[in-house]
C-alpha atoms as a PDB file:
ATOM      1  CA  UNK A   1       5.340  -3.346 -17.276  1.00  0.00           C
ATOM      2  CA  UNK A   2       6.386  -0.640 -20.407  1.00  0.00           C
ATOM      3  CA  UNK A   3       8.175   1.655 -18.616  1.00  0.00           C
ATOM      4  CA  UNK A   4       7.227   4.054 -21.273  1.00  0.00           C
ATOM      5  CA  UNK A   5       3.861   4.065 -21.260  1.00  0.00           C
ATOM      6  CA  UNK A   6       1.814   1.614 -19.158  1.00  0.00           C
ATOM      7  CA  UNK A   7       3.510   2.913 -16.093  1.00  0.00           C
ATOM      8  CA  UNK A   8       1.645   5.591 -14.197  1.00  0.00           C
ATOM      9  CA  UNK A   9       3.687   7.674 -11.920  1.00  0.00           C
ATOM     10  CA  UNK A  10       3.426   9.351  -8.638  1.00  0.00           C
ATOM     11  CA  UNK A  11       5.177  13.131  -8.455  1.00  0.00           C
ATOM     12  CA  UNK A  12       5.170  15.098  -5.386  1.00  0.00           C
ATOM     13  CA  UNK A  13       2.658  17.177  -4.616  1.00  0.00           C
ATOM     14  CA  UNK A  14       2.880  21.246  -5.960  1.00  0.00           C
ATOM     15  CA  UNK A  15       5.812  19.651  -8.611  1.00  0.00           C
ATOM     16  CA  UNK A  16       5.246  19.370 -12.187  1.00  0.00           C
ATOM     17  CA  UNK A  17       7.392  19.322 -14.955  1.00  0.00           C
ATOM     18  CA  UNK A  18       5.987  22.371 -16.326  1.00  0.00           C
ATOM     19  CA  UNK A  19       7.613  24.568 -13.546  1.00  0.00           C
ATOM     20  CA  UNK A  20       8.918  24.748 -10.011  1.00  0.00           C
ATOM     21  CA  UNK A  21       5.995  25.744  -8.640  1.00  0.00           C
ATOM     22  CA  UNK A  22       3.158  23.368  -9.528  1.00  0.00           C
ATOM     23  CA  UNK A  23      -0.451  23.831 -10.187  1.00  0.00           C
ATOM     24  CA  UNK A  24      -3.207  20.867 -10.350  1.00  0.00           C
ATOM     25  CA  UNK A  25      -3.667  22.125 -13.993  1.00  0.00           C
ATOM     26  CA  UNK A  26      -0.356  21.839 -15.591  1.00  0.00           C
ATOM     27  CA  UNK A  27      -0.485  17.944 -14.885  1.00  0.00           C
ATOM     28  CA  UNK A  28      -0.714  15.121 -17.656  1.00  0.00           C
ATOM     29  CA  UNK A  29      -4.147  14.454 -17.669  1.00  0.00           C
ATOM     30  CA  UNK A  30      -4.839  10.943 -15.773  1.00  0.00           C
ATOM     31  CA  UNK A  31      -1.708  11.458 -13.253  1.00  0.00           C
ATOM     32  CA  UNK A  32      -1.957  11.786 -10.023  1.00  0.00           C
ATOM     33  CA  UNK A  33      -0.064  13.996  -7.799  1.00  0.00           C
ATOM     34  CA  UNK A  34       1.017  12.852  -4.566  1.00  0.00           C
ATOM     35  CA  UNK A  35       3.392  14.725  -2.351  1.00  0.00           C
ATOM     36  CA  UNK A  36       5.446  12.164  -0.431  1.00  0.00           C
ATOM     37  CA  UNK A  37       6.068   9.609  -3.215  1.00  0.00           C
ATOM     38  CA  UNK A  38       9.120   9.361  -5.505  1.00  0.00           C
ATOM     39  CA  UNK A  39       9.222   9.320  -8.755  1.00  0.00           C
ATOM     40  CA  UNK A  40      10.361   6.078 -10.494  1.00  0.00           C
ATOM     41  CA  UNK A  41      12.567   7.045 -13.041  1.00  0.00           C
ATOM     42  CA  UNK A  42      14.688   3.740 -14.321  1.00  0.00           C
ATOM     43  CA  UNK A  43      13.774   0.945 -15.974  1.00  0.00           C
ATOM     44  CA  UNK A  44      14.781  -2.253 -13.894  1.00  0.00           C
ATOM     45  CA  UNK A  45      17.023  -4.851 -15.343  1.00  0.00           C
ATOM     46  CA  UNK A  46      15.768  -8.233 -15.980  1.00  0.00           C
ATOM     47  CA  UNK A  47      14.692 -10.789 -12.704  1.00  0.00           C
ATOM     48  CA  UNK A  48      18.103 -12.417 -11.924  1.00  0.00           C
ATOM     49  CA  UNK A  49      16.995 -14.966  -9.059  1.00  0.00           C
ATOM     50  CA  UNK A  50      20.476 -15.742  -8.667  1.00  0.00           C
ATOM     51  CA  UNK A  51      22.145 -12.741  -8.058  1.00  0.00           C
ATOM     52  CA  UNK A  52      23.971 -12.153  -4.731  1.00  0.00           C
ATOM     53  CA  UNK A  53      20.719  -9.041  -3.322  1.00  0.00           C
ATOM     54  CA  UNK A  54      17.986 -11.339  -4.549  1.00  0.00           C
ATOM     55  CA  UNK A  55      20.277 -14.631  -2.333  1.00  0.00           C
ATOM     56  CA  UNK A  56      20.389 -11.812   0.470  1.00  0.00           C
ATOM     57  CA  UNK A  57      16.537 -11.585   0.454  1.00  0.00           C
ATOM     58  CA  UNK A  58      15.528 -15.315   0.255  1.00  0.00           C
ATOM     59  CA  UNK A  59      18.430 -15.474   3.281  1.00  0.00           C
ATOM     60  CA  UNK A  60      16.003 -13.003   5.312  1.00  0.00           C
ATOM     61  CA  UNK A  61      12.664 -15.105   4.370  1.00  0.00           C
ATOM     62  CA  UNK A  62      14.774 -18.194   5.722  1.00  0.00           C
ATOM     63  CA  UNK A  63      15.897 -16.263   8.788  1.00  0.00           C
ATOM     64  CA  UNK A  64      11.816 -16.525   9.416  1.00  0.00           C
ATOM     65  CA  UNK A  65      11.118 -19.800  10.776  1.00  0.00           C
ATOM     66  CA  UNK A  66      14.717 -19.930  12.542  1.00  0.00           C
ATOM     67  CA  UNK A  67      13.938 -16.758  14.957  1.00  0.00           C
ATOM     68  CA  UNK A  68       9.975 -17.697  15.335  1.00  0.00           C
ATOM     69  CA  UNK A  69      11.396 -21.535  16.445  1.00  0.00           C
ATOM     70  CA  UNK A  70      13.485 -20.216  18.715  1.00  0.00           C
ATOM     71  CA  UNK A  71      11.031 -17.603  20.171  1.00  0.00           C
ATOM     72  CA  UNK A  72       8.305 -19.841  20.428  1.00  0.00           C
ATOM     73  CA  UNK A  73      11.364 -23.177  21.855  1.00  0.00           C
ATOM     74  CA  UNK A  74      11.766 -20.564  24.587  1.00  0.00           C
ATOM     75  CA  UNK A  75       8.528 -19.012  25.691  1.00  0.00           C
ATOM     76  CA  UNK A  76       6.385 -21.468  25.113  1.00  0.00           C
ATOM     77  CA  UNK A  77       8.166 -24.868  25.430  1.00  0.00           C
ATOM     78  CA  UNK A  78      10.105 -23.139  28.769  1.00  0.00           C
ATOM     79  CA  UNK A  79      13.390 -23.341  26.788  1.00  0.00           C
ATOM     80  CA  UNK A  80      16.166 -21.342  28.212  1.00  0.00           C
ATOM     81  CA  UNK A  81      17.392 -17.892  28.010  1.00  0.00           C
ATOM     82  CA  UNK A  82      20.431 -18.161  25.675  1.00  0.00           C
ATOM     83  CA  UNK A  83      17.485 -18.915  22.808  1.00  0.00           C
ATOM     84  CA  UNK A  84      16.600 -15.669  23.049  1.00  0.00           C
ATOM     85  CA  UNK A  85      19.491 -14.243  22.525  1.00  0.00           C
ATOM     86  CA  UNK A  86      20.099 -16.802  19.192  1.00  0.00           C
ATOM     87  CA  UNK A  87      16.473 -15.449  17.988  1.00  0.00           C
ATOM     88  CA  UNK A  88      18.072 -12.085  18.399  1.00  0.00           C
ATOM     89  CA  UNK A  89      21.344 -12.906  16.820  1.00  0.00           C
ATOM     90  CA  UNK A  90      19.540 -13.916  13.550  1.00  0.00           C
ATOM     91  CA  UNK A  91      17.504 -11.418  13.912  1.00  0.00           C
ATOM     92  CA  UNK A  92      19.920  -9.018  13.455  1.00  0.00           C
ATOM     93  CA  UNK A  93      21.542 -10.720  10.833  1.00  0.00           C
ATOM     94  CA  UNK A  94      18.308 -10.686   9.061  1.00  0.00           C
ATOM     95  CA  UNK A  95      17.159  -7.087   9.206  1.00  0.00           C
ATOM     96  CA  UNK A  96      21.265  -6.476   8.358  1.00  0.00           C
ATOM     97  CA  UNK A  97      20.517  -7.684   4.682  1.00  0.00           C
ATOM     98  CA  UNK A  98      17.627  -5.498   3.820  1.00  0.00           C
ATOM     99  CA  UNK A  99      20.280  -3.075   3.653  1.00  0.00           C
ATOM    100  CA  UNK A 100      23.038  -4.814   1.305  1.00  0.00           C
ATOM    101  CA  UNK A 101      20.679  -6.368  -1.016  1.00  0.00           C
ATOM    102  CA  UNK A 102      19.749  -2.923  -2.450  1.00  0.00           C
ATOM    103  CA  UNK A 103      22.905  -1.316  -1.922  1.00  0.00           C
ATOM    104  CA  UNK A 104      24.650  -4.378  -3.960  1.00  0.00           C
ATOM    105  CA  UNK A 105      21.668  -4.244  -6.521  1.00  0.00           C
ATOM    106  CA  UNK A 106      22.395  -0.455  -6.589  1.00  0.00           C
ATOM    107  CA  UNK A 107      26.091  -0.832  -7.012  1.00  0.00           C
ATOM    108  CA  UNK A 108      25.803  -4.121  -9.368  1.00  0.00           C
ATOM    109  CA  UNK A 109      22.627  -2.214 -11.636  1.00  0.00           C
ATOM    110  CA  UNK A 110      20.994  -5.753 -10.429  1.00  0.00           C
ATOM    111  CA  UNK A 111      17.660  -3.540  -9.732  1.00  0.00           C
ATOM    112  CA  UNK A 112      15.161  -5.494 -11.111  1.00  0.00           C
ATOM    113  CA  UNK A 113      11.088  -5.686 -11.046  1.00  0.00           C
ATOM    114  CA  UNK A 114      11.282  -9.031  -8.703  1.00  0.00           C
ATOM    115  CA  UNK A 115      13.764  -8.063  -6.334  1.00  0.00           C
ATOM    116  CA  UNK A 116      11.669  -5.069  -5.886  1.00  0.00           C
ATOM    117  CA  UNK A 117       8.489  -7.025  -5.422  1.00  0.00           C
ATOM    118  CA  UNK A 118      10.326  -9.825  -3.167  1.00  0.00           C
ATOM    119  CA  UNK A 119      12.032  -7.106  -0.886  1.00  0.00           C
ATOM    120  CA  UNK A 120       8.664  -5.418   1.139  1.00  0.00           C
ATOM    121  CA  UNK A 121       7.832  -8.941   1.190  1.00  0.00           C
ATOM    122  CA  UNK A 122      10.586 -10.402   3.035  1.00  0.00           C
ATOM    123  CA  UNK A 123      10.786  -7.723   5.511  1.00  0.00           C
ATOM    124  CA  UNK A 124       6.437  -7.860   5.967  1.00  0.00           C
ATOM    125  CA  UNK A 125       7.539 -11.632   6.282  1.00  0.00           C
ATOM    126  CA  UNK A 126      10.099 -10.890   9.173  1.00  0.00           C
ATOM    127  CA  UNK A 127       8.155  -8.001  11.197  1.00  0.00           C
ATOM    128  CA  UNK A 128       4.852  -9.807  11.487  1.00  0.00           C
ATOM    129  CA  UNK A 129       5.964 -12.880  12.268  1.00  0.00           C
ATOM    130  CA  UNK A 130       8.242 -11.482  14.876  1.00  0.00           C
ATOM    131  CA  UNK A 131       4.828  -9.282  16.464  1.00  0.00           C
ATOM    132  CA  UNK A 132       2.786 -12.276  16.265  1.00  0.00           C
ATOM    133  CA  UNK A 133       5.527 -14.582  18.477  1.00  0.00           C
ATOM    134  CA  UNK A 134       5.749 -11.466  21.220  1.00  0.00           C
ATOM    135  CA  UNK A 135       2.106 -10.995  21.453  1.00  0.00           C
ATOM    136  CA  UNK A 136       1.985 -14.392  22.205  1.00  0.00           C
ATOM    137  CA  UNK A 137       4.403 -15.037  24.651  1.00  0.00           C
ATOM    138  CA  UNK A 138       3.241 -11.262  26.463  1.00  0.00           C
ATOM    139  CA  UNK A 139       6.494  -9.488  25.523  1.00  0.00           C
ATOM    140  CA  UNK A 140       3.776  -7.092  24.058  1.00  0.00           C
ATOM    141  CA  UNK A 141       0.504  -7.101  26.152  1.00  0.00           C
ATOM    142  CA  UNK A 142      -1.765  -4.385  27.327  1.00  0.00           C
ATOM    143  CA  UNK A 143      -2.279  -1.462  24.920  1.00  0.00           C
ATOM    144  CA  UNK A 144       1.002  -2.048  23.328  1.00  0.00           C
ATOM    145  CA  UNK A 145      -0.833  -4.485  21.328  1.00  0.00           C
ATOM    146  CA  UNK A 146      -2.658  -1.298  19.460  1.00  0.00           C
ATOM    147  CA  UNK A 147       0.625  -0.576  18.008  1.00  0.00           C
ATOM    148  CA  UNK A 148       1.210  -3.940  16.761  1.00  0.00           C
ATOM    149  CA  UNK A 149      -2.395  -3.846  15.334  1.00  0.00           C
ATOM    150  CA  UNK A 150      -1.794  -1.685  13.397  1.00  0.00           C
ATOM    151  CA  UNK A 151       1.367  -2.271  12.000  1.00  0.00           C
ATOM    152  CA  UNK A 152      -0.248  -5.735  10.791  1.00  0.00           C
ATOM    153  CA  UNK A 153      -3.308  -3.925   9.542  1.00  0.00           C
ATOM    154  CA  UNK A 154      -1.319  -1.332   7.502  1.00  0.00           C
ATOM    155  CA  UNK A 155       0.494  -3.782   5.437  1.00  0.00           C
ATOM    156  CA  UNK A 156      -1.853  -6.039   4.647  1.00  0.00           C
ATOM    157  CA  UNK A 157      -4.099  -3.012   3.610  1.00  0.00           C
ATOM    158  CA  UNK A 158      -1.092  -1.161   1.266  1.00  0.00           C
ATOM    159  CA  UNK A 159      -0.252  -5.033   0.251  1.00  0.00           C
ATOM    160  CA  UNK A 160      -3.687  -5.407  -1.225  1.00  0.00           C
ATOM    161  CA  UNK A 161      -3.543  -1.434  -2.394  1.00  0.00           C
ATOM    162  CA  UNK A 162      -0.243  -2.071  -4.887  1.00  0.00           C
ATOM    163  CA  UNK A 163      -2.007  -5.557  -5.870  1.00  0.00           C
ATOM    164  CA  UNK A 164      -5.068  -3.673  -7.052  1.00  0.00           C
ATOM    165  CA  UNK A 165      -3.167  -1.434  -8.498  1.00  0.00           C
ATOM    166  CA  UNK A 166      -0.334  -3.595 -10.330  1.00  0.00           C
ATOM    167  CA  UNK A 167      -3.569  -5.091 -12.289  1.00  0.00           C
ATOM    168  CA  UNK A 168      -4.140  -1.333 -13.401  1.00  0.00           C
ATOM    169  CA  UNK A 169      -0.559  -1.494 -14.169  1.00  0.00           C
ATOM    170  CA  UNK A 170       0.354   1.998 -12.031  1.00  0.00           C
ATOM    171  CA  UNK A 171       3.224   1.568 -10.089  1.00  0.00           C
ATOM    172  CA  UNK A 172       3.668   2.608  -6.702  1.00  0.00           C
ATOM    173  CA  UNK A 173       7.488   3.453  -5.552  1.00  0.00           C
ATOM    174  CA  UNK A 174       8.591   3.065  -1.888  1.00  0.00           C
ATOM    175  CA  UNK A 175       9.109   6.638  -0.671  1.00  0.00           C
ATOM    176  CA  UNK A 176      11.722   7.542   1.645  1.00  0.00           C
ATOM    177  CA  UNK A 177       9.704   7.442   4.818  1.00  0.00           C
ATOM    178  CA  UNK A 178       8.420   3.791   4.127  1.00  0.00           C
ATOM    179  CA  UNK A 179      11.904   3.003   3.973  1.00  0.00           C
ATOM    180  CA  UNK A 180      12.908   4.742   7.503  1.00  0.00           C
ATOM    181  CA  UNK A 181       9.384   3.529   8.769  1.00  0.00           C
ATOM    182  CA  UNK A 182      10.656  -0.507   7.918  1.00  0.00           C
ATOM    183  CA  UNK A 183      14.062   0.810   9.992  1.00  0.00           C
ATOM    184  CA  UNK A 184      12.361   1.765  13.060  1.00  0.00           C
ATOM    185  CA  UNK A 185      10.083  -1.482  13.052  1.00  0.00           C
ATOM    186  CA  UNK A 186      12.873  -3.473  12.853  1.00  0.00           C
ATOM    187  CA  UNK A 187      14.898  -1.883  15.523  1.00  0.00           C
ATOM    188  CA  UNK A 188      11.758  -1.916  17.575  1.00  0.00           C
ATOM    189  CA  UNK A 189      11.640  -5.707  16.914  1.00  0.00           C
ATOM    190  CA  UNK A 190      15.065  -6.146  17.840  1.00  0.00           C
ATOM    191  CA  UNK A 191      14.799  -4.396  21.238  1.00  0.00           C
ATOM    192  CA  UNK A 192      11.576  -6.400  22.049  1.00  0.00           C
ATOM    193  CA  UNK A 193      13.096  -9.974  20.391  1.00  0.00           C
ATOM    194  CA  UNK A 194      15.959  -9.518  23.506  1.00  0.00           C
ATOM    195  CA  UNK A 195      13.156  -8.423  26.146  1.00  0.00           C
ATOM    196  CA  UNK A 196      13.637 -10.577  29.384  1.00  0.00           C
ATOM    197  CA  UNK A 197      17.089 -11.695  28.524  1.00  0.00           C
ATOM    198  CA  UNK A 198      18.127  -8.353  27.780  1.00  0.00           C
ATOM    199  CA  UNK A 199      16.150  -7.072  30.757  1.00  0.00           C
ATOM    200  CA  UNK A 200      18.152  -9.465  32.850  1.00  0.00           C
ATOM    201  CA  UNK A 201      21.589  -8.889  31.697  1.00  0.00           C
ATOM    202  CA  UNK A 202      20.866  -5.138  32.930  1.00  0.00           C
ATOM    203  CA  UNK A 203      19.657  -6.166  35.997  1.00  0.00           C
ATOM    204  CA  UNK A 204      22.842  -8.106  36.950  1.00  0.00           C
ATOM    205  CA  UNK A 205      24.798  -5.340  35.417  1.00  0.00           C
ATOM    206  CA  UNK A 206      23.060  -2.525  38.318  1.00  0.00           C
ATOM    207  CA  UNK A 207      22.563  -4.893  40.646  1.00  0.00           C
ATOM    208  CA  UNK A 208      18.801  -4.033  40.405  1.00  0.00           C
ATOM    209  CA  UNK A 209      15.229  -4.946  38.678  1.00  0.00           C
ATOM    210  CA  UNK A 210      14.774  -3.120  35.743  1.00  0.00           C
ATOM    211  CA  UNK A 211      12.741  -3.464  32.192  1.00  0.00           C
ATOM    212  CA  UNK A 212      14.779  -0.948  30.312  1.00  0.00           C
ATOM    213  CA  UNK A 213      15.520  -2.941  27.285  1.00  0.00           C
ATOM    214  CA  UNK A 214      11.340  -3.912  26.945  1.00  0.00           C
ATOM    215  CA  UNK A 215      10.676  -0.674  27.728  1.00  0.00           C
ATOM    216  CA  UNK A 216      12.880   1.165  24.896  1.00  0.00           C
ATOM    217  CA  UNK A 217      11.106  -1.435  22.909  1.00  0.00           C
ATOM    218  CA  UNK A 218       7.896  -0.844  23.537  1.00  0.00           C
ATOM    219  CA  UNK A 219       8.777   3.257  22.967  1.00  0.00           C
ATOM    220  CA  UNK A 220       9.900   2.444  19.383  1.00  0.00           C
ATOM    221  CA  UNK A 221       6.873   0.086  18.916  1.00  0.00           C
ATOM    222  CA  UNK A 222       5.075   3.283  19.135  1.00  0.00           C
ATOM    223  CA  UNK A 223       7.164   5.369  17.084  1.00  0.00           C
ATOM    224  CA  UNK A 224       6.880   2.818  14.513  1.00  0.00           C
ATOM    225  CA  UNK A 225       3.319   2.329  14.877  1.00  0.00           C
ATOM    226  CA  UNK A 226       3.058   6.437  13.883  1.00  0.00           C
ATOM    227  CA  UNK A 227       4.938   6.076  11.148  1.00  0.00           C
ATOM    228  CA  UNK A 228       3.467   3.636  10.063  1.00  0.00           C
ATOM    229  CA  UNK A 229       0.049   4.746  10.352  1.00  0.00           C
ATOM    230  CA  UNK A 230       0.964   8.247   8.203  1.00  0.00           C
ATOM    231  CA  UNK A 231       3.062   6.305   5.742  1.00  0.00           C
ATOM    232  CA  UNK A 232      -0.254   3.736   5.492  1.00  0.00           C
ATOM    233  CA  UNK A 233      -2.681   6.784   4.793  1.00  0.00           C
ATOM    234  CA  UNK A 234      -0.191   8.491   2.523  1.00  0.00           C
ATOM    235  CA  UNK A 235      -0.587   5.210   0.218  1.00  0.00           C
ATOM    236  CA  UNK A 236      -4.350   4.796   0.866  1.00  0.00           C
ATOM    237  CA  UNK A 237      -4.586   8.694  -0.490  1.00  0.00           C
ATOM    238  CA  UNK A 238      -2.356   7.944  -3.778  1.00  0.00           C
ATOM    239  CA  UNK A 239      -4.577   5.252  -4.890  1.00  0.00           C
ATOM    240  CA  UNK A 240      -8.011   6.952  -4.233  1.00  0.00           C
ATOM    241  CA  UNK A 241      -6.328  10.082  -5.884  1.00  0.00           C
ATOM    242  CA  UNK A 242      -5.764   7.426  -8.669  1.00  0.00           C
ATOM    243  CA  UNK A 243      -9.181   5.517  -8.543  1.00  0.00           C
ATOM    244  CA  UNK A 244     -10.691   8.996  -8.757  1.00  0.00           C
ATOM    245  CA  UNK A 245      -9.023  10.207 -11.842  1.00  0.00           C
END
């Protein structure tokens, strides 16, 4: 896209640059005004598929298969508990890059316009996956499945959202709750990945039956789910704002 002038931006809502305080009236005509987004500000730097955050991101879209195989060698195939905790181990190592690759391409000024589309991929790629394997094997069951419902639903729905609106060539930036909400689901994730093993480990520890480690998961399912949902409508509202203008 022309970062000068094919690019469409999202400001806060009550900002403008005609003042601190903001009125509906002092906007460019044809922008919309959206509180919780950022503004995109930089142009990126050309696609570098090489470069060590965009290596970091294919690593986490690899990491995919490897912690669904071993979910799904253990639950389903009756494998034993140590693959659980080698699902968990790449897990981690996974969800780990989503932080370097953008604080290397921040570093490096390797931002560019694929590693920004690839990124929200990867992790959608990681998280979803990761739901579908514990709905399956009943790690998540019961109404805890709402949560991961909608999880699922909200990305596909913002996926197709920034699709439509790519072809209008409007960008969409990532605002800073999107970013925590991706945290918490992947911290959820984690928690849930461990479940029984983790749940027995505790149990030897206090000598007693106990789900903590599930349960905490489940908790943060939740949270995440609520985040999600609000950072799902805040998106849905920036491109009907859009459409409508």
């Amino acid at each position: 896209m022309d970062g000068k002038a094919n690019v469409e931006k999202f400001a806060a809502s009550d900002k403008t640059s005609c003042g601190n305080q903001v009125r509906g009236c002092c906007a460019p005509r044809g922008a919309a005004i959206v509180r919780p987004m950022d503004v995109i500000t930089s142009r990126p730097g050309p696609a570098r598929p090489l470069a060590l955050p965009n290596l970091l991101t294919y690593a986490r879209i690899a990491a995919v298969p490897a912690v669904v195989a071993c979910m799904y060698w253990q639950a389903i195939l009756q494998g034993g508990v140590w693959l659980r905790w080698v699902a968990l181990a790449i897990f981690i190592s996974a969800a780990i890059t989503d932080f370097f690759d953008g604080y290397f391409a921040r570093m490096w000024s390797q931002q560019s316009t694929f590693g920004r589309m690839l990124d929200p991929i990867a992790d959608k790629l990681l998280v979803s996956s990761c739901l579908l394997m514990l709905a399956a094997d009943g790690t998540i069951k019961g109404w805890s499945l709402w949560a991961a419902i909608v999880i699922l639903c909200r990305e596909i729905l913002v996926s197709g959202l920034r699709e439509y609106l790519a072809e209008l060539r409007v960008s969409v930036p990532v605002s800073r709750l999107a970013k925590w909400k991706t945290t918490w689901q992947l911290i959820a994730v984690g928690f849930l990945i461990a479940g029984d093993a983790g749940d027995k480990a505790f149990s030897e520890l206090f000598n007693r039956e106990t789900l903590v480690i599930t349960n905490v998961g489940l908790a943060l399912l939740w949270l995440s789910a609520l985040v999600t949902l609000y950072t799902g409508w805040d998106y849905m509202r920036a491109g009907v704002r859009h459409m409508i203008d």
